[in-house]
PDB file of N, CA and C in Angstrom:
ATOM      1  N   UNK A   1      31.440  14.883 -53.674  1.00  0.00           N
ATOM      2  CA  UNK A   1      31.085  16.016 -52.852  1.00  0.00           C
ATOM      3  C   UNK A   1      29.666  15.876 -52.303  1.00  0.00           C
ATOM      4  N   UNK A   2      28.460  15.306 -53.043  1.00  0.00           N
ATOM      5  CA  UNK A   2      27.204  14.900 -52.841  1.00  0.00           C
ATOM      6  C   UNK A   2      27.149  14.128 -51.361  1.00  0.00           C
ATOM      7  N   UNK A   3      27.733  13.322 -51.896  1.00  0.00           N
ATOM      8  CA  UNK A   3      28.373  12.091 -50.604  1.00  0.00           C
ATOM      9  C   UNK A   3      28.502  12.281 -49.359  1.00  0.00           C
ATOM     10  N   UNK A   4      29.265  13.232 -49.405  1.00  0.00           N
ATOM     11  CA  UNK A   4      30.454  14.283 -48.263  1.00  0.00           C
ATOM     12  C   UNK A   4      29.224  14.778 -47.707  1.00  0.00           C
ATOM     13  N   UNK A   5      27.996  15.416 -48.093  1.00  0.00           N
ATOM     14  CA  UNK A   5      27.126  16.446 -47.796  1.00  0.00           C
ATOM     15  C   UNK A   5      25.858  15.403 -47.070  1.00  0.00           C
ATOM     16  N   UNK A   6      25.400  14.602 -47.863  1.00  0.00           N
ATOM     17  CA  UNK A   6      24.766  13.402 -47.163  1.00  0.00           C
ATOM     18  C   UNK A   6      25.525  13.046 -45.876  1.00  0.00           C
ATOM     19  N   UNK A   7      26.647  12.595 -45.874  1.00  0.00           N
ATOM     20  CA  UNK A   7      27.051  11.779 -44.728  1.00  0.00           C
ATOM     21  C   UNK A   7      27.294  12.934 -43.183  1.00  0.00           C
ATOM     22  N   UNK A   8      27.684  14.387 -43.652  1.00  0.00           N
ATOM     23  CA  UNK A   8      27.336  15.520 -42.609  1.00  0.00           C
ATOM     24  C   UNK A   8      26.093  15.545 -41.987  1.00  0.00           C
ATOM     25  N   UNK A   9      25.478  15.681 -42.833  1.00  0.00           N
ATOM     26  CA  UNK A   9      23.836  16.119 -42.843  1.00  0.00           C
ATOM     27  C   UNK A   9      23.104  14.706 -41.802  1.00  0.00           C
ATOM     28  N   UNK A  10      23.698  13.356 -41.798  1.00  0.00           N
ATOM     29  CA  UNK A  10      23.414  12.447 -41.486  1.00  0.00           C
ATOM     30  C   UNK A  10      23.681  12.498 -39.568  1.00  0.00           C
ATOM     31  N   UNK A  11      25.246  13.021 -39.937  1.00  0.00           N
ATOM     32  CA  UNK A  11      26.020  13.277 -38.415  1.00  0.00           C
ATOM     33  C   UNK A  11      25.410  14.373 -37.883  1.00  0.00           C
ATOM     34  N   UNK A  12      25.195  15.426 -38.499  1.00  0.00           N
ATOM     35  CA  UNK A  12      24.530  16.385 -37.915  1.00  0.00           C
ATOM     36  C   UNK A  12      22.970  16.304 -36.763  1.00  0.00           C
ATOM     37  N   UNK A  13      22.445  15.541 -37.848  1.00  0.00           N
ATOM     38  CA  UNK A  13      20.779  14.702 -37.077  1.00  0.00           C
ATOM     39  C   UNK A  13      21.239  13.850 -36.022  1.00  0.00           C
ATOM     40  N   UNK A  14      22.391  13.049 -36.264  1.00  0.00           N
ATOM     41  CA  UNK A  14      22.031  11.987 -35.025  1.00  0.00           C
ATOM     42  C   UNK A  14      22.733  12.508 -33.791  1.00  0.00           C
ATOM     43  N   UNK A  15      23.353  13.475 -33.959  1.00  0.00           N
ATOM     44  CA  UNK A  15      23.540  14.594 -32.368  1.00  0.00           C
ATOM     45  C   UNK A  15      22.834  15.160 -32.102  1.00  0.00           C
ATOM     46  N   UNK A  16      21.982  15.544 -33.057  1.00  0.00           N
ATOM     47  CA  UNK A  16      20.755  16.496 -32.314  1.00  0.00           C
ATOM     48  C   UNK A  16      19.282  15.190 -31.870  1.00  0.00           C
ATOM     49  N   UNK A  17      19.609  14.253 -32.400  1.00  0.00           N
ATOM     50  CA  UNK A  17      18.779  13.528 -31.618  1.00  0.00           C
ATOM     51  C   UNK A  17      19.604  12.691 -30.431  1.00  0.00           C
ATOM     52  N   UNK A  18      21.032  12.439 -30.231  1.00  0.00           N
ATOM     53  CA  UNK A  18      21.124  12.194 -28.752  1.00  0.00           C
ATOM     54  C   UNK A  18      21.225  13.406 -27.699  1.00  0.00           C
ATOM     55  N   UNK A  19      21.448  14.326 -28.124  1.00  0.00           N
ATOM     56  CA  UNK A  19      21.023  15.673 -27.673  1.00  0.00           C
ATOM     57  C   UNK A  19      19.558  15.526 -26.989  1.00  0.00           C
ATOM     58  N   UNK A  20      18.696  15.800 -27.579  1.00  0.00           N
ATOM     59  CA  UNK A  20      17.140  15.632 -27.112  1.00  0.00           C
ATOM     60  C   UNK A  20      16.849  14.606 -26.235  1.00  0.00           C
ATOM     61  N   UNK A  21      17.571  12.820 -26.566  1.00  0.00           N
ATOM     62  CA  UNK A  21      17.113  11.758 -25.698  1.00  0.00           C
ATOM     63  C   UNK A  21      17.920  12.558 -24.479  1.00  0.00           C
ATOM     64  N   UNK A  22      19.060  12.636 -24.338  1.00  0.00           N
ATOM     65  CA  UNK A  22      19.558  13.199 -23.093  1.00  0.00           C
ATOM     66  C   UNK A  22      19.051  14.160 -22.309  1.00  0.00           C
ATOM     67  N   UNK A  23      18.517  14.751 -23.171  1.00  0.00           N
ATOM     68  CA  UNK A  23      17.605  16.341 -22.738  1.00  0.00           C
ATOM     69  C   UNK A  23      16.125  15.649 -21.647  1.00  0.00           C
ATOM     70  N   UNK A  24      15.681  14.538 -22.736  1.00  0.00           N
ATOM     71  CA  UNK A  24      14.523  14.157 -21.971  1.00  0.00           C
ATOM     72  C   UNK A  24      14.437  13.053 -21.117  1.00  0.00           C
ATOM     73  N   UNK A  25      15.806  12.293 -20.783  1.00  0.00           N
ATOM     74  CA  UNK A  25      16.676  11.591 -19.689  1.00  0.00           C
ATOM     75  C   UNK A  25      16.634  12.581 -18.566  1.00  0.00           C
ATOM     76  N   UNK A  26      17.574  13.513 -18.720  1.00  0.00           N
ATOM     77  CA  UNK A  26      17.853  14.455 -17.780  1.00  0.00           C
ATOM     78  C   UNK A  26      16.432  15.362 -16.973  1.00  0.00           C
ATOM     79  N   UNK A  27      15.681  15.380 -17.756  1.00  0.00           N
ATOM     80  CA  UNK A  27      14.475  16.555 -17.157  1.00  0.00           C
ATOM     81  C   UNK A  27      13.223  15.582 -16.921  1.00  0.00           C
ATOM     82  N   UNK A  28      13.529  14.172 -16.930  1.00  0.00           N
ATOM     83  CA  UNK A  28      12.811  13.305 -16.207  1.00  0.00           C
ATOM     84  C   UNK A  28      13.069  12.593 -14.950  1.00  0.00           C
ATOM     85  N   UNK A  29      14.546  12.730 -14.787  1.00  0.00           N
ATOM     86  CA  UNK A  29      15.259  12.217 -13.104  1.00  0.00           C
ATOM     87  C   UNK A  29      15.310  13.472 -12.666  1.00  0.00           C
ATOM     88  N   UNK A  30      14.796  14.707 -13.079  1.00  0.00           N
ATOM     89  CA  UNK A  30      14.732  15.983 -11.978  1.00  0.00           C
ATOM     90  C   UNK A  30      13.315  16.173 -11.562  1.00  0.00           C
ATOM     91  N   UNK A  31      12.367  15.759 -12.463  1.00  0.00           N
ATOM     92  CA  UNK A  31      10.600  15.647 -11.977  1.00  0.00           C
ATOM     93  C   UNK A  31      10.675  13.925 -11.226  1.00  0.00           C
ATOM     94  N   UNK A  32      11.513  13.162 -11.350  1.00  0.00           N
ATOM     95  CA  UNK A  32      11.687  12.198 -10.238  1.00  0.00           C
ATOM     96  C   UNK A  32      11.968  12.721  -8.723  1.00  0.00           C
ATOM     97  N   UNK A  33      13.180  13.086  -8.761  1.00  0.00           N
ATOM     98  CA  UNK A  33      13.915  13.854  -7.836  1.00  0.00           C
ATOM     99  C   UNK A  33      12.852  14.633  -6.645  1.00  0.00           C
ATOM    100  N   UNK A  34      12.465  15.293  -7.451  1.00  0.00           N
ATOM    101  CA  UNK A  34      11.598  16.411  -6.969  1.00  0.00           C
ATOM    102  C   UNK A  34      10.208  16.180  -6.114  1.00  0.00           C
ATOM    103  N   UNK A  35       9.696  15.016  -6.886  1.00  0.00           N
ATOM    104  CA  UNK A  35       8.481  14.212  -6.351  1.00  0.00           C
ATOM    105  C   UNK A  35       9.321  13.369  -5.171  1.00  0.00           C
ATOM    106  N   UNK A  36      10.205  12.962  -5.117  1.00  0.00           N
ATOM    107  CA  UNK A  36      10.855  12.048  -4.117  1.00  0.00           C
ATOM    108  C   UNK A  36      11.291  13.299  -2.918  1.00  0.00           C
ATOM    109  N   UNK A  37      11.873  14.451  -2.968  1.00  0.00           N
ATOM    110  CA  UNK A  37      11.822  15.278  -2.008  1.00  0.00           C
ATOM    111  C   UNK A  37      10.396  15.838  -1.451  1.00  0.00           C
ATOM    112  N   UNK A  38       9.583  15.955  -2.322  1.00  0.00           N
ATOM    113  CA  UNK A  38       8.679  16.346  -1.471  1.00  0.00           C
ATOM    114  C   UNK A  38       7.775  14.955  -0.832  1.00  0.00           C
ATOM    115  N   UNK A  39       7.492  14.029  -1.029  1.00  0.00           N
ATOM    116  CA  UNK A  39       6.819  12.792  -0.532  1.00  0.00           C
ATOM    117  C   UNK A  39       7.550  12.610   0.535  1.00  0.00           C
ATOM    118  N   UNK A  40       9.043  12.648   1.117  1.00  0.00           N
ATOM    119  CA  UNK A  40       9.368  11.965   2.493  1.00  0.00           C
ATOM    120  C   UNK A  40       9.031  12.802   3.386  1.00  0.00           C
ATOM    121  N   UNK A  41       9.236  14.037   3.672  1.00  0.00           N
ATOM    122  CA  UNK A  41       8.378  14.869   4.267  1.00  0.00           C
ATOM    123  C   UNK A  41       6.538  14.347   4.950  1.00  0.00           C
ATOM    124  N   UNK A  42       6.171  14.216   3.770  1.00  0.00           N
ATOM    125  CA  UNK A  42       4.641  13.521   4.057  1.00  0.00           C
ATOM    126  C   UNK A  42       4.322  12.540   4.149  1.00  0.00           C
ATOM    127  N   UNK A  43       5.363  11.489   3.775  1.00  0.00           N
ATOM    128  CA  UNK A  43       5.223  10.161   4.026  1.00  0.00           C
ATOM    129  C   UNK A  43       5.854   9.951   5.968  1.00  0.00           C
ATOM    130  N   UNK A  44       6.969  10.492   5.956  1.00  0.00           N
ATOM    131  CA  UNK A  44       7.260  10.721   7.865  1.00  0.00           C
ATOM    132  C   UNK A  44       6.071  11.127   8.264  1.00  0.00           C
ATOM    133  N   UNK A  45       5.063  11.897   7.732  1.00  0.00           N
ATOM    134  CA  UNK A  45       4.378  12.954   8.811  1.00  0.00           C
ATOM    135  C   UNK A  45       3.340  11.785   8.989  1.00  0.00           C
ATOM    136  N   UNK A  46       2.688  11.127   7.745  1.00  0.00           N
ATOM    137  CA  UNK A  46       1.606  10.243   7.840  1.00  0.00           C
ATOM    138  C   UNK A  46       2.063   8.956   8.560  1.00  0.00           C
ATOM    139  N   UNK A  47       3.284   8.592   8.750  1.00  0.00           N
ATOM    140  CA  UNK A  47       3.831   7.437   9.724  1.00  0.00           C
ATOM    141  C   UNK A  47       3.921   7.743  11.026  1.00  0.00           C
ATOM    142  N   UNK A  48       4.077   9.147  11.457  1.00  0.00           N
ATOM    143  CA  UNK A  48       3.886   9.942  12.820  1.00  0.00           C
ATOM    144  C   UNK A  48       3.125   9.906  13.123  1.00  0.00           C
ATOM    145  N   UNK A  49       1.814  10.377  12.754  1.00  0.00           N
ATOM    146  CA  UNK A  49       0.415  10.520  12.716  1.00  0.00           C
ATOM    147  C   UNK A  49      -0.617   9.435  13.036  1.00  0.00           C
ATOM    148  N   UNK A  50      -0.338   8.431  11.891  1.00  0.00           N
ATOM    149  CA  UNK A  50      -1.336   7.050  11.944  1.00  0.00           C
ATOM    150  C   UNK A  50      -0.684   5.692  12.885  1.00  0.00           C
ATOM    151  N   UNK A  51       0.795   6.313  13.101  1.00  0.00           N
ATOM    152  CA  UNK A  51       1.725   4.433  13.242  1.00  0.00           C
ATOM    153  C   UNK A  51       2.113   5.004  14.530  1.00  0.00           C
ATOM    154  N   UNK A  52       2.090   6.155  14.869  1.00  0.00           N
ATOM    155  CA  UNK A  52       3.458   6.794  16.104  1.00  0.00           C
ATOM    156  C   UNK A  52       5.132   6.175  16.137  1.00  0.00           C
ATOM    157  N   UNK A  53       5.115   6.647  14.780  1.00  0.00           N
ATOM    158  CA  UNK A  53       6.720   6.134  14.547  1.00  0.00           C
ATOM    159  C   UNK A  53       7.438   7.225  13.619  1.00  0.00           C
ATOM    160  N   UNK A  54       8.769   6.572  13.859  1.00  0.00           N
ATOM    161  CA  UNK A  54       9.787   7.544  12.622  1.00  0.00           C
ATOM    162  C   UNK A  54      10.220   6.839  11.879  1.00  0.00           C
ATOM    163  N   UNK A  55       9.549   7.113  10.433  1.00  0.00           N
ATOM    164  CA  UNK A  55      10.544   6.743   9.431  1.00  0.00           C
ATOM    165  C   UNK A  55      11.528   6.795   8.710  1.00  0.00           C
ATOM    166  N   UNK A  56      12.443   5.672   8.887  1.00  0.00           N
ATOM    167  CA  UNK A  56      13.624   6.473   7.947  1.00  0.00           C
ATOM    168  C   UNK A  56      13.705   5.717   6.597  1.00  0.00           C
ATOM    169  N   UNK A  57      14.187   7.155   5.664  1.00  0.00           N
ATOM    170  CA  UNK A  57      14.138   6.957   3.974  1.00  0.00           C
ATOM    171  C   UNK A  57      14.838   6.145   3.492  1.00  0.00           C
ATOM    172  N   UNK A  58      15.156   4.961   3.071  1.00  0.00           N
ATOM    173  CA  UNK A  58      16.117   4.444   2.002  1.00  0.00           C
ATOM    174  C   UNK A  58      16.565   4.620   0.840  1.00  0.00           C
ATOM    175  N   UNK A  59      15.350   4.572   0.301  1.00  0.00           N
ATOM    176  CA  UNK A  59      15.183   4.452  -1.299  1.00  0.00           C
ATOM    177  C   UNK A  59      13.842   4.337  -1.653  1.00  0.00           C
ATOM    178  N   UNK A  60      13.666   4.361  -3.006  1.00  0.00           N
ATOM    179  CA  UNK A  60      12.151   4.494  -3.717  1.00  0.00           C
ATOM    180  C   UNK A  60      12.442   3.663  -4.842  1.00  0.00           C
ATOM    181  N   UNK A  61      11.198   3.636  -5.091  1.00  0.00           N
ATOM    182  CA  UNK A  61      10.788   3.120  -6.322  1.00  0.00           C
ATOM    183  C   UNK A  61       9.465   3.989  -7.063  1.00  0.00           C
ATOM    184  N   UNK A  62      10.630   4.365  -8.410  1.00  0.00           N
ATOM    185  CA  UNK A  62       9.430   5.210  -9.099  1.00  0.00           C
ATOM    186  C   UNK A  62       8.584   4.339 -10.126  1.00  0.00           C
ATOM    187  N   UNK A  63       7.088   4.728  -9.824  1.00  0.00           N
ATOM    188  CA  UNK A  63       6.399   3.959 -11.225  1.00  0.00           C
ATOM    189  C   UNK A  63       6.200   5.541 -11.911  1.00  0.00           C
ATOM    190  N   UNK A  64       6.433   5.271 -13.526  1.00  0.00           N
ATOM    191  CA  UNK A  64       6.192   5.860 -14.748  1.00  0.00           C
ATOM    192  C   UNK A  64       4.874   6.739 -14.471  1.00  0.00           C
ATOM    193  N   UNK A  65       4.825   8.456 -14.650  1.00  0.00           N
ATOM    194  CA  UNK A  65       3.397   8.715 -15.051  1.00  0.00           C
ATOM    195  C   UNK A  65       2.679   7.914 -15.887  1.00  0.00           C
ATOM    196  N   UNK A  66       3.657   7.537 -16.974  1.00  0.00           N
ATOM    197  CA  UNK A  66       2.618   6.756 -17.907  1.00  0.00           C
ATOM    198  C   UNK A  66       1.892   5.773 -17.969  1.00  0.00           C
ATOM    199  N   UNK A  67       2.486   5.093 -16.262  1.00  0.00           N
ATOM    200  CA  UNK A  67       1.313   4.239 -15.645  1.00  0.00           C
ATOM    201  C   UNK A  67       0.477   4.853 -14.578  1.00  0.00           C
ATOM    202  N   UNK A  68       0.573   5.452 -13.745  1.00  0.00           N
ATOM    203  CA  UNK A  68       0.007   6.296 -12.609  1.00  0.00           C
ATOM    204  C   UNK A  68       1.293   7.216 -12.218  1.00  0.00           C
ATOM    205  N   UNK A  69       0.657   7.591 -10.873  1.00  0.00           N
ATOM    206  CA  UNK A  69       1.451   9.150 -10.572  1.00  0.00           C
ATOM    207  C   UNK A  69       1.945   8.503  -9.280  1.00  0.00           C
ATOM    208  N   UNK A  70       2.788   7.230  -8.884  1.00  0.00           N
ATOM    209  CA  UNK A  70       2.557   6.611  -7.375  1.00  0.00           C
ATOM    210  C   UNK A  70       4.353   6.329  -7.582  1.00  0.00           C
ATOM    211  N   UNK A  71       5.221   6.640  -6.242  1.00  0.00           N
ATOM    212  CA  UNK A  71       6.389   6.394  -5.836  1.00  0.00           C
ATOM    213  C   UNK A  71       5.805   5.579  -4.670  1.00  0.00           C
ATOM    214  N   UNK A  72       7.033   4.364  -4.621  1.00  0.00           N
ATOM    215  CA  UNK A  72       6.870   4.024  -3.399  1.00  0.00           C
ATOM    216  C   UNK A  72       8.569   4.399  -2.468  1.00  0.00           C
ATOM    217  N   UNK A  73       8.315   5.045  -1.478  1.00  0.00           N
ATOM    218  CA  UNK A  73       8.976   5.386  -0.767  1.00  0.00           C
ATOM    219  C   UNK A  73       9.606   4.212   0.018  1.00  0.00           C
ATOM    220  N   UNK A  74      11.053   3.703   0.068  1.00  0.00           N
ATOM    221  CA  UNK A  74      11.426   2.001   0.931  1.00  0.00           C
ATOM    222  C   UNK A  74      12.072   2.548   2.083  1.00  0.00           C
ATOM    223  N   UNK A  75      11.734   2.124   3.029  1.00  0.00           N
ATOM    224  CA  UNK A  75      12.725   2.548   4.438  1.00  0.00           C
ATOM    225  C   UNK A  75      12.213   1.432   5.841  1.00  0.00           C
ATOM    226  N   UNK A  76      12.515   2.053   6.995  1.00  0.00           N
ATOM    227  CA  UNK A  76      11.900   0.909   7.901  1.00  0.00           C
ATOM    228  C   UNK A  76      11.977   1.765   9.070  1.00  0.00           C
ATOM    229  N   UNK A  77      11.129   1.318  10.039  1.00  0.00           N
ATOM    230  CA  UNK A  77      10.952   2.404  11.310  1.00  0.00           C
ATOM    231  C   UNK A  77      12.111   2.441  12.138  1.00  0.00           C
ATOM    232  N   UNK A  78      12.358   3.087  13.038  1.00  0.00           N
ATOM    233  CA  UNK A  78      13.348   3.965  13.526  1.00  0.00           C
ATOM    234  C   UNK A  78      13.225   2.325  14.810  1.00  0.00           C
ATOM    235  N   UNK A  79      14.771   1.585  15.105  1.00  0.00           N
ATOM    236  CA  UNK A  79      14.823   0.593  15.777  1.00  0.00           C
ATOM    237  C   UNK A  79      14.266  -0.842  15.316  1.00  0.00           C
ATOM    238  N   UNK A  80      13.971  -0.666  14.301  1.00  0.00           N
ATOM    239  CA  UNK A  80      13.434  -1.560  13.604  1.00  0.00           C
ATOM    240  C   UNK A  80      14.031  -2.061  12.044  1.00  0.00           C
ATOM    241  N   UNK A  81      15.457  -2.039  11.906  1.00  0.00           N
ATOM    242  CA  UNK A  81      15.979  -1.897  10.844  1.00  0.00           C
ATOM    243  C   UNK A  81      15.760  -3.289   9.968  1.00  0.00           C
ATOM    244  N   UNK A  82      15.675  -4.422  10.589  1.00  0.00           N
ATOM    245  CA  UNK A  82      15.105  -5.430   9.837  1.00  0.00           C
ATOM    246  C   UNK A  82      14.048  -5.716   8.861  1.00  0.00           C
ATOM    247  N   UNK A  83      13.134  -4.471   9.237  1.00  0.00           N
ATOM    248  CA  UNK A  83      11.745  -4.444   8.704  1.00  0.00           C
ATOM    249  C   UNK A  83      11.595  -3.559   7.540  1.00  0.00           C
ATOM    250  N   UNK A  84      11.387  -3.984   6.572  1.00  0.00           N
ATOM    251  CA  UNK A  84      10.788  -2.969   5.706  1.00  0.00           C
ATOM    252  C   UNK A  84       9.546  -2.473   5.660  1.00  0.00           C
ATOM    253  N   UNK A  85       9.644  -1.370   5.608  1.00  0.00           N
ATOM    254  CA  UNK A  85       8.480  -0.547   5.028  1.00  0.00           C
ATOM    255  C   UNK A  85       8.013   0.503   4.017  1.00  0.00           C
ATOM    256  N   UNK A  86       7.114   0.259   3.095  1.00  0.00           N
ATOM    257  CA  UNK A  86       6.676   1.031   1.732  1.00  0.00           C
ATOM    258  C   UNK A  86       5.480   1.645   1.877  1.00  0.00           C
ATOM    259  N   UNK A  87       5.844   2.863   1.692  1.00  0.00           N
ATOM    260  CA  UNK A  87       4.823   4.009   1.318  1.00  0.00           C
ATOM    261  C   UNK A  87       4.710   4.455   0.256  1.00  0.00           C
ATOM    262  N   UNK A  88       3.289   4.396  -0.367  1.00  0.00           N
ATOM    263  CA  UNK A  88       2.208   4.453  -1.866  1.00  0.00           C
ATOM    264  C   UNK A  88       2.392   6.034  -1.640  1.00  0.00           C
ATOM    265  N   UNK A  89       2.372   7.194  -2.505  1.00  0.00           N
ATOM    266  CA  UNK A  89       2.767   8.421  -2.618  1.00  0.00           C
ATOM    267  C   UNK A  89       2.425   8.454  -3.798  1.00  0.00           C
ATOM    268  N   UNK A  90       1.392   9.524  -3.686  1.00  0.00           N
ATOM    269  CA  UNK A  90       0.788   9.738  -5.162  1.00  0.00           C
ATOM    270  C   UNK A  90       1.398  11.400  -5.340  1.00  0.00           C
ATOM    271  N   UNK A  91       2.373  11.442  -6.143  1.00  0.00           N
ATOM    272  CA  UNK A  91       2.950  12.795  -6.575  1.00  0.00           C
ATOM    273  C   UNK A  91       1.643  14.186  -7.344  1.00  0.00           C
ATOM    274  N   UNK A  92       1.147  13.688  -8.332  1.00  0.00           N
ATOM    275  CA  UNK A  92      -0.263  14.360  -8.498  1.00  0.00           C
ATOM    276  C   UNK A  92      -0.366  14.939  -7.650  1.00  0.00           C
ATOM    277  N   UNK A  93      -0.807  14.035  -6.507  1.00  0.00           N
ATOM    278  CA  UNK A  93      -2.058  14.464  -5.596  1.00  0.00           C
ATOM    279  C   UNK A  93      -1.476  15.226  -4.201  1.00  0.00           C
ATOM    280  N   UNK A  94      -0.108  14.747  -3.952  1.00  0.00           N
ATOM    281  CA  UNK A  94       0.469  14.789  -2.886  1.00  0.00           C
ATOM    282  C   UNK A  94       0.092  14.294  -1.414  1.00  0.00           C
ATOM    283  N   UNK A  95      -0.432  13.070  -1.751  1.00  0.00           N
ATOM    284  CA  UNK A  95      -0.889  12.479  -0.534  1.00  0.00           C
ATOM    285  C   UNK A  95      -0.366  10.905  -0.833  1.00  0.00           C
ATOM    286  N   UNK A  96      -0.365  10.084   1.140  1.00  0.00           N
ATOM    287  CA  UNK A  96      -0.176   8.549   0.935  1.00  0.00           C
ATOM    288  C   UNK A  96      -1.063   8.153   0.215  1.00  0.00           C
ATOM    289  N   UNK A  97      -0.732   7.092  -0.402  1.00  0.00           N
ATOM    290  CA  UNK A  97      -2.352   5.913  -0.604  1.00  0.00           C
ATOM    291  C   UNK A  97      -2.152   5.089   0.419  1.00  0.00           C
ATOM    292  N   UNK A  98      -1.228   4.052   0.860  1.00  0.00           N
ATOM    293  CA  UNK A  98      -0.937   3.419   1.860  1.00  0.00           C
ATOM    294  C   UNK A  98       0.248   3.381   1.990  1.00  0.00           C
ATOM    295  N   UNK A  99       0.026   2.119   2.911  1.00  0.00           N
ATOM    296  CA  UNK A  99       1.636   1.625   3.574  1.00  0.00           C
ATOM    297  C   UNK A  99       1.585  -0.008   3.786  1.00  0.00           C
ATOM    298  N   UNK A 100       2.420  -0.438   3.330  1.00  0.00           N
ATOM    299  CA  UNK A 100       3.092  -1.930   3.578  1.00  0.00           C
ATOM    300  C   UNK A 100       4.297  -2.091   4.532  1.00  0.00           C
ATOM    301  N   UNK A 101       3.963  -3.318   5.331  1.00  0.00           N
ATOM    302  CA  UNK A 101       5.125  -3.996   5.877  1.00  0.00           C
ATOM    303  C   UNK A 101       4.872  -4.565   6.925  1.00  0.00           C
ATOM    304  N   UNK A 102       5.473  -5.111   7.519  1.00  0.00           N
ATOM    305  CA  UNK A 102       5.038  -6.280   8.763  1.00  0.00           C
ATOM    306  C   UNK A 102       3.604  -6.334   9.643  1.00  0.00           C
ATOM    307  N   UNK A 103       3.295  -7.293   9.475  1.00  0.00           N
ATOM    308  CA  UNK A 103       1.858  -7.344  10.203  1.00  0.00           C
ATOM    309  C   UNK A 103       1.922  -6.422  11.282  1.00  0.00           C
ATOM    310  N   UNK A 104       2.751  -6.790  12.403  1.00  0.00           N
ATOM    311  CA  UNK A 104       2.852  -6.060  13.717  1.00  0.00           C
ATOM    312  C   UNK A 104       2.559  -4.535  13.681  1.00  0.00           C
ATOM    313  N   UNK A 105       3.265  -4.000  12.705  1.00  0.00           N
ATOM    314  CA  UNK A 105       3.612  -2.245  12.469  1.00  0.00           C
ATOM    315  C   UNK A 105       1.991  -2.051  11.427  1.00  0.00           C
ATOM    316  N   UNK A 106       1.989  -2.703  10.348  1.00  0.00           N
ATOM    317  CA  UNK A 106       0.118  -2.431   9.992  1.00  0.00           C
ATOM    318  C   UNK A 106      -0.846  -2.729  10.509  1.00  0.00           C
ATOM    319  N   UNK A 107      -0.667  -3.518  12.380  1.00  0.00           N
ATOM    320  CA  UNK A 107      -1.940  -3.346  12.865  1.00  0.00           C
ATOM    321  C   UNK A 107      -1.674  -2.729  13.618  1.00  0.00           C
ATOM    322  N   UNK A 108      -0.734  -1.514  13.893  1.00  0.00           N
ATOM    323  CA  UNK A 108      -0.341  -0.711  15.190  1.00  0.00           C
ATOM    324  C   UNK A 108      -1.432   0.895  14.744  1.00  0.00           C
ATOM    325  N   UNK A 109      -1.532   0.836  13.444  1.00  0.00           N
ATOM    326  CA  UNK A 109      -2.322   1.686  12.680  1.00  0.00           C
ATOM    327  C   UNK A 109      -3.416   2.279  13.911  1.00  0.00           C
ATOM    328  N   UNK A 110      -3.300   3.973  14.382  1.00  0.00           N
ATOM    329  CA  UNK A 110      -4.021   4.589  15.487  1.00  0.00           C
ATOM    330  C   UNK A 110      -4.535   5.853  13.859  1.00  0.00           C
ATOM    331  N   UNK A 111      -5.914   6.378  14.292  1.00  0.00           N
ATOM    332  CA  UNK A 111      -6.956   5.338  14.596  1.00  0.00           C
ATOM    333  C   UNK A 111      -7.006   4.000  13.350  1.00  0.00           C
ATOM    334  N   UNK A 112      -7.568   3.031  13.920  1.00  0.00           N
ATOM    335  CA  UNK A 112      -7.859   1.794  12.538  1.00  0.00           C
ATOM    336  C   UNK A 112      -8.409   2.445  11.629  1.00  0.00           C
ATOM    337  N   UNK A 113      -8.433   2.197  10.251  1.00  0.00           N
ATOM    338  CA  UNK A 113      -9.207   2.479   9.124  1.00  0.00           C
ATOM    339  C   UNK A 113     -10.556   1.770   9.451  1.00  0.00           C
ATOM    340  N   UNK A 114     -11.480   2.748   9.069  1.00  0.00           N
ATOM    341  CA  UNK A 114     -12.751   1.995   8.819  1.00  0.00           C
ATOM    342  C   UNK A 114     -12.903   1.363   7.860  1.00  0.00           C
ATOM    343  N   UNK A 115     -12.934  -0.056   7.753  1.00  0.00           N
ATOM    344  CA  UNK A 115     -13.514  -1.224   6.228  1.00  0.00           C
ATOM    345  C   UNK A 115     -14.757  -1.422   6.322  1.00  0.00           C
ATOM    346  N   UNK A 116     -15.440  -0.833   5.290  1.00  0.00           N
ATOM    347  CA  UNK A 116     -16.917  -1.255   5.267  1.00  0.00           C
ATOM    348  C   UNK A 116     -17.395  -2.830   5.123  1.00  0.00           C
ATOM    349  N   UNK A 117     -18.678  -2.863   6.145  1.00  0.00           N
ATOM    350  CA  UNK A 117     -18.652  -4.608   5.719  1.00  0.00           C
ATOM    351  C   UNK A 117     -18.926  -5.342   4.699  1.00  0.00           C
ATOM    352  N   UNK A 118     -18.670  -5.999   4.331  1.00  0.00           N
ATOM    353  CA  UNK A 118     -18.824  -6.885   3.105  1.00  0.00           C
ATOM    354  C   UNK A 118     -20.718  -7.341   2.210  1.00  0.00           C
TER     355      UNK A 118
END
């Protein structure tokens, strides 16, 4: 009967701990989610703005808070489907950091960034 009560008590814990991993699976692809809806919004507006283009969304790539707070947003400009392009999106902050992708489209950049000289 001892036995019986151990081996419950055993089953009992390890549902309530895949319970919790699932719990904290689940309520981490919705603070993904969420950061990824609001960044394409501002990632289009800052490709409007600096590139005079439209971007369209593909896909992302999330890095971990537990390394920084940065999605990169993957898509490619509107007529330009060959090309990729990635936008740095800092969720924190809610702003770009940059943008990658073909020389042509990162020196179309209106106005240029100022680089201080060396």
């Amino acid at each position: 009967m001892k036995r019986k009560k151990i081996w419950v008590t055993a089953l009992i814990l390890f549902f309530i701990l895949i319970g919790a991993l699932y719990y904290m699976h689940y309520a981490s692809n919705i603070k993904k989610e969420e950061a990824v809806r609001t960044g394409i919004p501002i990632g289009k507006e800052y490709i409007k703005e600096y590139y005079r283009a439209d971007f369209i969304f593909k896909s992302y790539d999330y890095i971990g808070s537990y390394v920084n707070n940065t999605i990169y947003l993957i898509g490619y400009i509107k007529g330009h489907e060959g090309h990729s392009i990635s936008i740095a999106y800092d969720f924190e902050k809610k702003e770009v950091l940059s943008v990658t992708g073909p020389d042509w489209f990162i020196d179309s950049r209106y106005p240029k960034k100022n680089v201080p000289p060396f």
